[in-house]
Protein backbone atom coordinates (compact mmCIF):
# COMPACT_ATOMS: atom_id res chain seq x y z
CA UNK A 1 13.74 -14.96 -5.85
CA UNK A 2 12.76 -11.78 -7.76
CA UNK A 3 12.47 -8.48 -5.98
CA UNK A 4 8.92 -8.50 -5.44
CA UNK A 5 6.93 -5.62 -3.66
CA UNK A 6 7.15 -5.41 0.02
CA UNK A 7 5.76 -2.84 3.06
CA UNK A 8 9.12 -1.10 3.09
CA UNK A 9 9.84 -0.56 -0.59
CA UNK A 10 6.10 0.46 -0.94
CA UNK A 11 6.55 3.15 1.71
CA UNK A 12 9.80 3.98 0.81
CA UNK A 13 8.61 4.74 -2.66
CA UNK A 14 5.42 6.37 -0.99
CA UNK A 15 7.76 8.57 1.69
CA UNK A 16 9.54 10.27 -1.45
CA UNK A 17 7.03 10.96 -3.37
CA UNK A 18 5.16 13.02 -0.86
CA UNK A 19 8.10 14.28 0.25
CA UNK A 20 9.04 15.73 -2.98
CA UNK A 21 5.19 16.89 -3.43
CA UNK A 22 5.56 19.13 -0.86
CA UNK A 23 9.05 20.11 -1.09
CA UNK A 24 8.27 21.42 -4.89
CA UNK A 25 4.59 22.79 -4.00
CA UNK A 26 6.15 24.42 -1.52
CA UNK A 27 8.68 25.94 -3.52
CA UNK A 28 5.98 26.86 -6.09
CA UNK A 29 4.25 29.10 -3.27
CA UNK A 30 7.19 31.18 -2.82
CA UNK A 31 7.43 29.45 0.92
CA UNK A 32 11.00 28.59 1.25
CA UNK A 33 12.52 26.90 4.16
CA UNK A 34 16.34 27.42 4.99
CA UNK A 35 17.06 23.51 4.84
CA UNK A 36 14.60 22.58 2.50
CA UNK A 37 17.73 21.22 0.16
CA UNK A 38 19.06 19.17 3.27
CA UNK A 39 16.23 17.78 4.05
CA UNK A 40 15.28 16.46 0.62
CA UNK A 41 18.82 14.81 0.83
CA UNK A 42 18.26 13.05 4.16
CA UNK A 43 14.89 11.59 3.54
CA UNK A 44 16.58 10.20 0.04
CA UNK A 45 18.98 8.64 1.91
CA UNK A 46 16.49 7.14 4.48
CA UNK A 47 14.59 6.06 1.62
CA UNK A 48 18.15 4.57 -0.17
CA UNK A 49 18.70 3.06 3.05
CA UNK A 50 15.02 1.30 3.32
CA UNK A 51 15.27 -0.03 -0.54
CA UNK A 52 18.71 -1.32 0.09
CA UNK A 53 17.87 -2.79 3.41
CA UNK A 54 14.65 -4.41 1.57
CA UNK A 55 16.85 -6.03 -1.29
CA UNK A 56 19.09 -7.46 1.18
CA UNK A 57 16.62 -9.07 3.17
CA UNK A 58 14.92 -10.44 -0.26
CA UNK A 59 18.21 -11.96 -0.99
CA UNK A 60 18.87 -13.65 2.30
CA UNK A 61 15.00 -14.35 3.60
CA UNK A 62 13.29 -16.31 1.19
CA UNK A 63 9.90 -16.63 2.65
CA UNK A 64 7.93 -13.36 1.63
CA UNK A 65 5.48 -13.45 4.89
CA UNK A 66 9.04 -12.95 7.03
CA UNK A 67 10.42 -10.33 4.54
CA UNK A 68 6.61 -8.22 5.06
CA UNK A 69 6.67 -8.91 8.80
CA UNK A 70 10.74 -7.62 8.87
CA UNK A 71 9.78 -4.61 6.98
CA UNK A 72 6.53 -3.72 9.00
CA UNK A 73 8.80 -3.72 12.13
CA UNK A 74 11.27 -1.30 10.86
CA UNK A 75 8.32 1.08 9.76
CA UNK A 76 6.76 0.82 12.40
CA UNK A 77 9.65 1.50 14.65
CA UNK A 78 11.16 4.67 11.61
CA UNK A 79 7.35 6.14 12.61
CA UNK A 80 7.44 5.57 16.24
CA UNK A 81 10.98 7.28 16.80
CA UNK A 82 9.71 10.62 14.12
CA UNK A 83 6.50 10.77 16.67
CA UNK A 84 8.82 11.55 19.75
């Protein structure tokens, strides 16, 4: 199976993009935040994390209704624990 496009590769993709945005606007404005730097990093990572989780379960899962659903849940659950 071919890495198609899934909900967590879509939002990953979507997460670090805005997240750059607004790093780099940010910057732009002269508004600079003491871990700005760090935080970029993490949220790569997360993102890293979220693509590399998504590949894995494209290799192993082969049904791509099972791969969405699997991705949807850990979304939903990455957005649920940054809410608290």
């Amino acid at each position: 199976m071919k890495c198609r496009p899934t909900v967590l590769n879509i939002s990953a993709v979507i997460v670090l993009i805005y997240d750059g945005y607004k790093y780099f606007k940010d910057f732009l404005n002269d508004i600079h935040y003491q871990y700005g730097a760090l935080a970029m990093f993490m949220t790569g990572m997360i993102v890293f994390s979220g693509l590399l989780l998504d590949y894995i379960l494209q290799k192993k899962i082969k049904k791509y209704l099972i791969v969405n659903l699997v991705g949807l849940l850990v979304v939903l659950v990455f957005i649920f624990l940054m809410m608290r």
